[in-house]
C-alpha atoms as a PDB file:
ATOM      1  CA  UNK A   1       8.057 156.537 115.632  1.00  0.00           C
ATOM      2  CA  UNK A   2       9.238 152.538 115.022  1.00  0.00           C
ATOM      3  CA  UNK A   3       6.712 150.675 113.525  1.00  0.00           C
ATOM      4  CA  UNK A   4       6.624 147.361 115.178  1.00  0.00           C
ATOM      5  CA  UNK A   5       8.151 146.008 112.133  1.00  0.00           C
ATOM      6  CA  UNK A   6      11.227 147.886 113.306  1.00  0.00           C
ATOM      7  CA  UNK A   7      10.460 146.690 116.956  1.00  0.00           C
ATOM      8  CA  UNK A   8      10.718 143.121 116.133  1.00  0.00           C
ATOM      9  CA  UNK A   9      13.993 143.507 113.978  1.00  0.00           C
ATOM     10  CA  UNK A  10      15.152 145.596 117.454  1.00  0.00           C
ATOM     11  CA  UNK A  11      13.814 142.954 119.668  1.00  0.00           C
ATOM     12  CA  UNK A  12      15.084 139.579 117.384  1.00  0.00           C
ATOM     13  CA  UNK A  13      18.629 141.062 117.374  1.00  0.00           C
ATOM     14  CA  UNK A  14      18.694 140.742 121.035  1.00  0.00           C
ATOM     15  CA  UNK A  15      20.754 137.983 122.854  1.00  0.00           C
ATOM     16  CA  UNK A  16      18.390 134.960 123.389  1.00  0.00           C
ATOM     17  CA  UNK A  17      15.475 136.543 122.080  1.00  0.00           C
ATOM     18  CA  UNK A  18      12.555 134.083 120.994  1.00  0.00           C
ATOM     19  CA  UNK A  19       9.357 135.656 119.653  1.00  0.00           C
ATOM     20  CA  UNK A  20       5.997 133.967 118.798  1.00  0.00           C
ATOM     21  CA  UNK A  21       2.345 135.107 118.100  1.00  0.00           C
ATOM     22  CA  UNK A  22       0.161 134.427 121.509  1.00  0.00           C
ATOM     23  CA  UNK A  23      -2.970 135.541 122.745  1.00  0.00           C
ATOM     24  CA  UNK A  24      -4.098 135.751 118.783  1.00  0.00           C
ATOM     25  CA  UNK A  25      -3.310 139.149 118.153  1.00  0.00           C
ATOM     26  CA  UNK A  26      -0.226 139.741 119.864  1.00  0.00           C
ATOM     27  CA  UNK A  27       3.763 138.700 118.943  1.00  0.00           C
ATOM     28  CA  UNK A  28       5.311 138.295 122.334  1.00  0.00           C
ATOM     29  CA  UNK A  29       9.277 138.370 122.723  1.00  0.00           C
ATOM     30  CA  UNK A  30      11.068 136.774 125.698  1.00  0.00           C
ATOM     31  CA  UNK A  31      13.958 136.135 126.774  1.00  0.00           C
ATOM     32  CA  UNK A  32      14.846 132.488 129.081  1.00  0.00           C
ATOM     33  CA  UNK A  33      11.158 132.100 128.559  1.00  0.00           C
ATOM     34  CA  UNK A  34      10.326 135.042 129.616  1.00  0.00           C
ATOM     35  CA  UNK A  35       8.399 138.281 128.909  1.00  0.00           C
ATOM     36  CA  UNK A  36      10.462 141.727 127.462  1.00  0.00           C
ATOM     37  CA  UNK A  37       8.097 142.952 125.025  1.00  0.00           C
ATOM     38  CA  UNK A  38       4.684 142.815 123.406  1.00  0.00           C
ATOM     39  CA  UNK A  39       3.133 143.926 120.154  1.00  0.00           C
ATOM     40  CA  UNK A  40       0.209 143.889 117.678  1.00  0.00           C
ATOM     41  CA  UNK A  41       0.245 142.066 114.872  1.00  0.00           C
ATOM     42  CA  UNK A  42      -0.509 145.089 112.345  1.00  0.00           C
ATOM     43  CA  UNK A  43       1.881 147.841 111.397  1.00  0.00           C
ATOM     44  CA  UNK A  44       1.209 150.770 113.868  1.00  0.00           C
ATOM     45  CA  UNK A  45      -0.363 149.364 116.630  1.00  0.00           C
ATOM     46  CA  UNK A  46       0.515 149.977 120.399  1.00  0.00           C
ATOM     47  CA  UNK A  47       3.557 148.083 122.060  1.00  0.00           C
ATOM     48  CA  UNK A  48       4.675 147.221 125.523  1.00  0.00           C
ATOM     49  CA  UNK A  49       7.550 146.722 127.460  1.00  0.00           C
ATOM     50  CA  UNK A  50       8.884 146.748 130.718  1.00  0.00           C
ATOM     51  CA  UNK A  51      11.139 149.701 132.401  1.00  0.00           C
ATOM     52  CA  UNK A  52      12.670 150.101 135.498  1.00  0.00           C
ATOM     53  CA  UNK A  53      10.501 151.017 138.264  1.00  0.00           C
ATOM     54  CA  UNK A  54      12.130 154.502 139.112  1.00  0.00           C
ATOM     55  CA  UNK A  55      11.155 155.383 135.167  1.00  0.00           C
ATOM     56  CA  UNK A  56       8.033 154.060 135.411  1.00  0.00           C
ATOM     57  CA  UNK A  57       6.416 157.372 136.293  1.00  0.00           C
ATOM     58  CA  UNK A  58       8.314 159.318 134.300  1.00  0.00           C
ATOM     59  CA  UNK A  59       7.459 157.624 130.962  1.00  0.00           C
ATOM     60  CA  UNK A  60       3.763 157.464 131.560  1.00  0.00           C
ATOM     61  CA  UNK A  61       3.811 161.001 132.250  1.00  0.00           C
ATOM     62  CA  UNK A  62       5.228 161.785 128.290  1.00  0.00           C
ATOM     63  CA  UNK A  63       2.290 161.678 125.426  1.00  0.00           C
ATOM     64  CA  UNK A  64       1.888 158.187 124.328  1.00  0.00           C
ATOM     65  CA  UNK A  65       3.218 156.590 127.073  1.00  0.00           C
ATOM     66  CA  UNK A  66       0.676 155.032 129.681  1.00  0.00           C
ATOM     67  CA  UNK A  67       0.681 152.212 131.761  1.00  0.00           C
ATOM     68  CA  UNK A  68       0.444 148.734 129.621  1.00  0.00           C
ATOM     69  CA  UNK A  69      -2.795 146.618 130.361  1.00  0.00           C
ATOM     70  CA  UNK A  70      -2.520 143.691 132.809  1.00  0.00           C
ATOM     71  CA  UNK A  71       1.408 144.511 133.109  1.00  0.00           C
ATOM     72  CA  UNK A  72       1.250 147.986 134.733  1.00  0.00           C
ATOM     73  CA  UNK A  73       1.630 146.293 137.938  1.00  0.00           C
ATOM     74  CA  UNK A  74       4.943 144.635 136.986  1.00  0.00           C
ATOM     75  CA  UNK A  75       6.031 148.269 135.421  1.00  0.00           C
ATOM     76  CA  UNK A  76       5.553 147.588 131.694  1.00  0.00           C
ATOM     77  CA  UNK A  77       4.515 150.750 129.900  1.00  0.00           C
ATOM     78  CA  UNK A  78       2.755 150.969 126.379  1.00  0.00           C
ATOM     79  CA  UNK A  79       3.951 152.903 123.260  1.00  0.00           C
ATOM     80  CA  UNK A  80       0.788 154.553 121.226  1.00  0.00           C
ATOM     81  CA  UNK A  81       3.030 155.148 118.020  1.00  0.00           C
ATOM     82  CA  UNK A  82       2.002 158.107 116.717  1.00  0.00           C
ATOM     83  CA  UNK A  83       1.218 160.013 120.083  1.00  0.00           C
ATOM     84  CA  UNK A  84       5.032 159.029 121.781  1.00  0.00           C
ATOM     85  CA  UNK A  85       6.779 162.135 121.426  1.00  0.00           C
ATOM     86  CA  UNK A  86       9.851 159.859 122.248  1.00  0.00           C
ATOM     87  CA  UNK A  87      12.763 159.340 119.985  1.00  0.00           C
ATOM     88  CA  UNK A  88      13.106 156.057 117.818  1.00  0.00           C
ATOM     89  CA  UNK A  89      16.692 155.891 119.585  1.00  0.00           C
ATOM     90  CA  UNK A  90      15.035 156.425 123.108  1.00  0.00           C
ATOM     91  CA  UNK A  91      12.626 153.574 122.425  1.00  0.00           C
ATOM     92  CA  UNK A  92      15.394 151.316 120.907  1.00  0.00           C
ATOM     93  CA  UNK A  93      17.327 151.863 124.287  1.00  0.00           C
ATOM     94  CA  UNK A  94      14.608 151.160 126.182  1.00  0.00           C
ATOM     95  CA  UNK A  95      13.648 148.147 124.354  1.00  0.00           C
ATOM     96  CA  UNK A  96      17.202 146.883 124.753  1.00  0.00           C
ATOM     97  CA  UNK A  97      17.041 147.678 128.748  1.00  0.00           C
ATOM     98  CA  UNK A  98      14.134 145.725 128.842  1.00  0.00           C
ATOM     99  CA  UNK A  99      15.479 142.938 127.306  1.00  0.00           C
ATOM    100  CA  UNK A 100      18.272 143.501 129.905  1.00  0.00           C
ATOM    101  CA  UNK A 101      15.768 143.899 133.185  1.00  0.00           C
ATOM    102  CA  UNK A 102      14.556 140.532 132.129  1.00  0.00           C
ATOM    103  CA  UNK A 103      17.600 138.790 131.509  1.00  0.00           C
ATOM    104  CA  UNK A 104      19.074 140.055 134.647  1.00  0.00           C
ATOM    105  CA  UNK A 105      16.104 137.987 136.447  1.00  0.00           C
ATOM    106  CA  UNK A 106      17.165 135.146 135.392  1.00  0.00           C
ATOM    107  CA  UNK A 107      19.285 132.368 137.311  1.00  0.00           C
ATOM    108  CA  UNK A 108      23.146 132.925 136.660  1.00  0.00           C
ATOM    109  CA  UNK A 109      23.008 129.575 134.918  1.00  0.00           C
ATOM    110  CA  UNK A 110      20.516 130.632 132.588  1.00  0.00           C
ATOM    111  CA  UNK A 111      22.131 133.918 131.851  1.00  0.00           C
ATOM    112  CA  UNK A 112      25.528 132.571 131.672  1.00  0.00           C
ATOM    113  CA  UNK A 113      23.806 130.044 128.813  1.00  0.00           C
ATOM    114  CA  UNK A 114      22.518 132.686 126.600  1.00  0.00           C
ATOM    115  CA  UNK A 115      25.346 135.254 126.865  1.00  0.00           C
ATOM    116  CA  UNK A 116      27.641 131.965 125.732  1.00  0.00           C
ATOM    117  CA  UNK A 117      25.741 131.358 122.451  1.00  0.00           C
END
Protein backbone atom coordinates (compact mmCIF):
# COMPACT_ATOMS: atom_id res chain seq x y z
CA UNK A 1 0.00 0.00 0.00
CA UNK A 2 1.42 3.88 -0.85
CA UNK A 3 2.53 5.49 2.02
CA UNK A 4 1.38 9.01 1.85
CA UNK A 5 4.85 9.91 1.12
CA UNK A 6 4.18 8.24 -2.21
CA UNK A 7 0.66 9.95 -2.26
CA UNK A 8 2.01 13.36 -2.18
CA UNK A 9 4.79 12.69 -4.88
CA UNK A 10 1.43 11.13 -6.89
CA UNK A 11 -0.65 14.05 -6.00
CA UNK A 12 2.31 17.07 -6.58
CA UNK A 13 2.95 15.62 -10.08
CA UNK A 14 -0.52 16.47 -10.97
CA UNK A 15 -1.40 19.47 -13.29
CA UNK A 16 -2.05 22.53 -10.99
CA UNK A 17 -1.69 20.76 -7.92
CA UNK A 18 -0.99 23.02 -4.73
CA UNK A 19 -0.66 21.25 -1.38
CA UNK A 20 -0.39 22.78 2.15
CA UNK A 21 -0.73 21.53 5.82
CA UNK A 22 -4.42 22.68 7.19
CA UNK A 23 -6.50 21.74 9.90
CA UNK A 24 -2.98 20.96 11.90
CA UNK A 25 -2.66 17.51 11.15
CA UNK A 26 -3.67 17.19 7.73
CA UNK A 27 -1.71 18.10 4.11
CA UNK A 28 -4.55 19.00 1.84
CA UNK A 29 -4.01 19.01 -2.11
CA UNK A 30 -6.23 21.03 -4.48
CA UNK A 31 -6.51 21.83 -7.51
CA UNK A 32 -8.01 25.78 -8.76
CA UNK A 33 -8.32 26.06 -5.04
CA UNK A 34 -9.94 23.30 -4.59
CA UNK A 35 -10.16 19.98 -2.68
CA UNK A 36 -8.76 16.38 -4.49
CA UNK A 37 -7.14 14.80 -1.67
CA UNK A 38 -6.36 14.68 2.02
CA UNK A 39 -3.75 13.10 4.24
CA UNK A 40 -2.04 12.77 7.65
CA UNK A 41 0.92 14.17 8.33
CA UNK A 42 2.76 10.81 9.53
CA UNK A 43 3.84 7.96 7.32
CA UNK A 44 0.90 5.41 7.29
CA UNK A 45 -1.93 7.20 8.24
CA UNK A 46 -5.44 7.14 6.49
CA UNK A 47 -6.06 9.27 3.22
CA UNK A 48 -9.01 10.63 1.37
CA UNK A 49 -10.14 11.42 -1.85
CA UNK A 50 -12.96 11.87 -3.90
CA UNK A 51 -14.47 9.20 -6.59
CA UNK A 52 -17.15 9.26 -8.81
CA UNK A 53 -20.44 8.74 -7.37
CA UNK A 54 -21.36 5.42 -9.29
CA UNK A 55 -17.92 3.98 -7.47
CA UNK A 56 -18.70 5.31 -4.44
CA UNK A 57 -20.38 2.15 -3.20
CA UNK A 58 -18.29 -0.06 -4.66
CA UNK A 59 -15.04 1.13 -2.99
CA UNK A 60 -16.46 1.36 0.47
CA UNK A 61 -17.60 -2.04 0.13
CA UNK A 62 -13.57 -3.38 -0.37
CA UNK A 63 -11.49 -3.70 3.15
CA UNK A 64 -10.04 -0.41 3.93
CA UNK A 65 -12.15 1.57 2.07
CA UNK A 66 -15.03 3.48 4.00
CA UNK A 67 -16.64 6.57 3.63
CA UNK A 68 -14.15 9.70 4.48
CA UNK A 69 -15.33 11.88 7.55
CA UNK A 70 -17.21 15.13 6.83
CA UNK A 71 -16.70 14.39 2.91
CA UNK A 72 -18.78 11.18 2.55
CA UNK A 73 -21.54 13.32 1.51
CA UNK A 74 -19.62 14.84 -1.43
CA UNK A 75 -18.37 11.03 -2.27
CA UNK A 76 -14.80 11.16 -0.92
CA UNK A 77 -13.75 7.77 0.38
CA UNK A 78 -10.81 7.03 2.90
CA UNK A 79 -7.79 4.67 2.38
CA UNK A 80 -6.81 2.73 5.86
CA UNK A 81 -3.28 1.69 4.39
CA UNK A 82 -2.68 -1.43 5.58
CA UNK A 83 -6.36 -2.83 5.49
CA UNK A 84 -6.97 -1.59 1.43
CA UNK A 85 -6.65 -4.71 -0.31
CA UNK A 86 -6.41 -2.32 -3.40
CA UNK A 87 -3.48 -2.12 -5.69
CA UNK A 88 -0.86 0.82 -5.39
CA UNK A 89 -1.70 1.26 -9.28
CA UNK A 90 -5.55 1.23 -8.50
CA UNK A 91 -5.06 3.94 -5.89
CA UNK A 92 -2.64 5.97 -8.15
CA UNK A 93 -5.51 5.93 -10.83
CA UNK A 94 -7.87 6.88 -8.59
CA UNK A 95 -5.92 9.59 -7.12
CA UNK A 96 -5.30 10.92 -10.62
CA UNK A 97 -9.29 10.71 -11.41
CA UNK A 98 -9.79 12.64 -8.53
CA UNK A 99 -7.61 15.18 -9.38
CA UNK A 100 -9.54 15.02 -12.71
CA UNK A 101 -13.33 15.08 -11.05
CA UNK A 102 -12.13 18.25 -9.50
CA UNK A 103 -10.58 19.91 -12.25
CA UNK A 104 -13.43 19.11 -14.45
CA UNK A 105 -15.57 21.40 -11.90
CA UNK A 106 -13.91 24.07 -12.57
CA UNK A 107 -14.88 27.11 -14.97
CA UNK A 108 -13.43 26.48 -18.59
CA UNK A 109 -11.32 29.54 -17.93
CA UNK A 110 -9.80 28.15 -15.01
CA UNK A 111 -9.18 24.80 -16.54
CA UNK A 112 -8.02 26.13 -19.75
CA UNK A 113 -5.32 28.20 -17.32
CA UNK A 114 -3.86 25.26 -15.66
CA UNK A 115 -3.81 22.78 -18.57
CA UNK A 116 -1.73 25.88 -20.41
CA UNK A 117 1.07 26.00 -17.78
Amino acid sequence: MLTNAEVWKVCRALPGSTDQVQWENDRVFKVGGKMFACTGLKKSQPFSFKVETHRFLELTDQPGVRPAPYLARFHWVQVIPGECLLSDAEVRGLLRNSHALVLSGLSGKKQREILDK
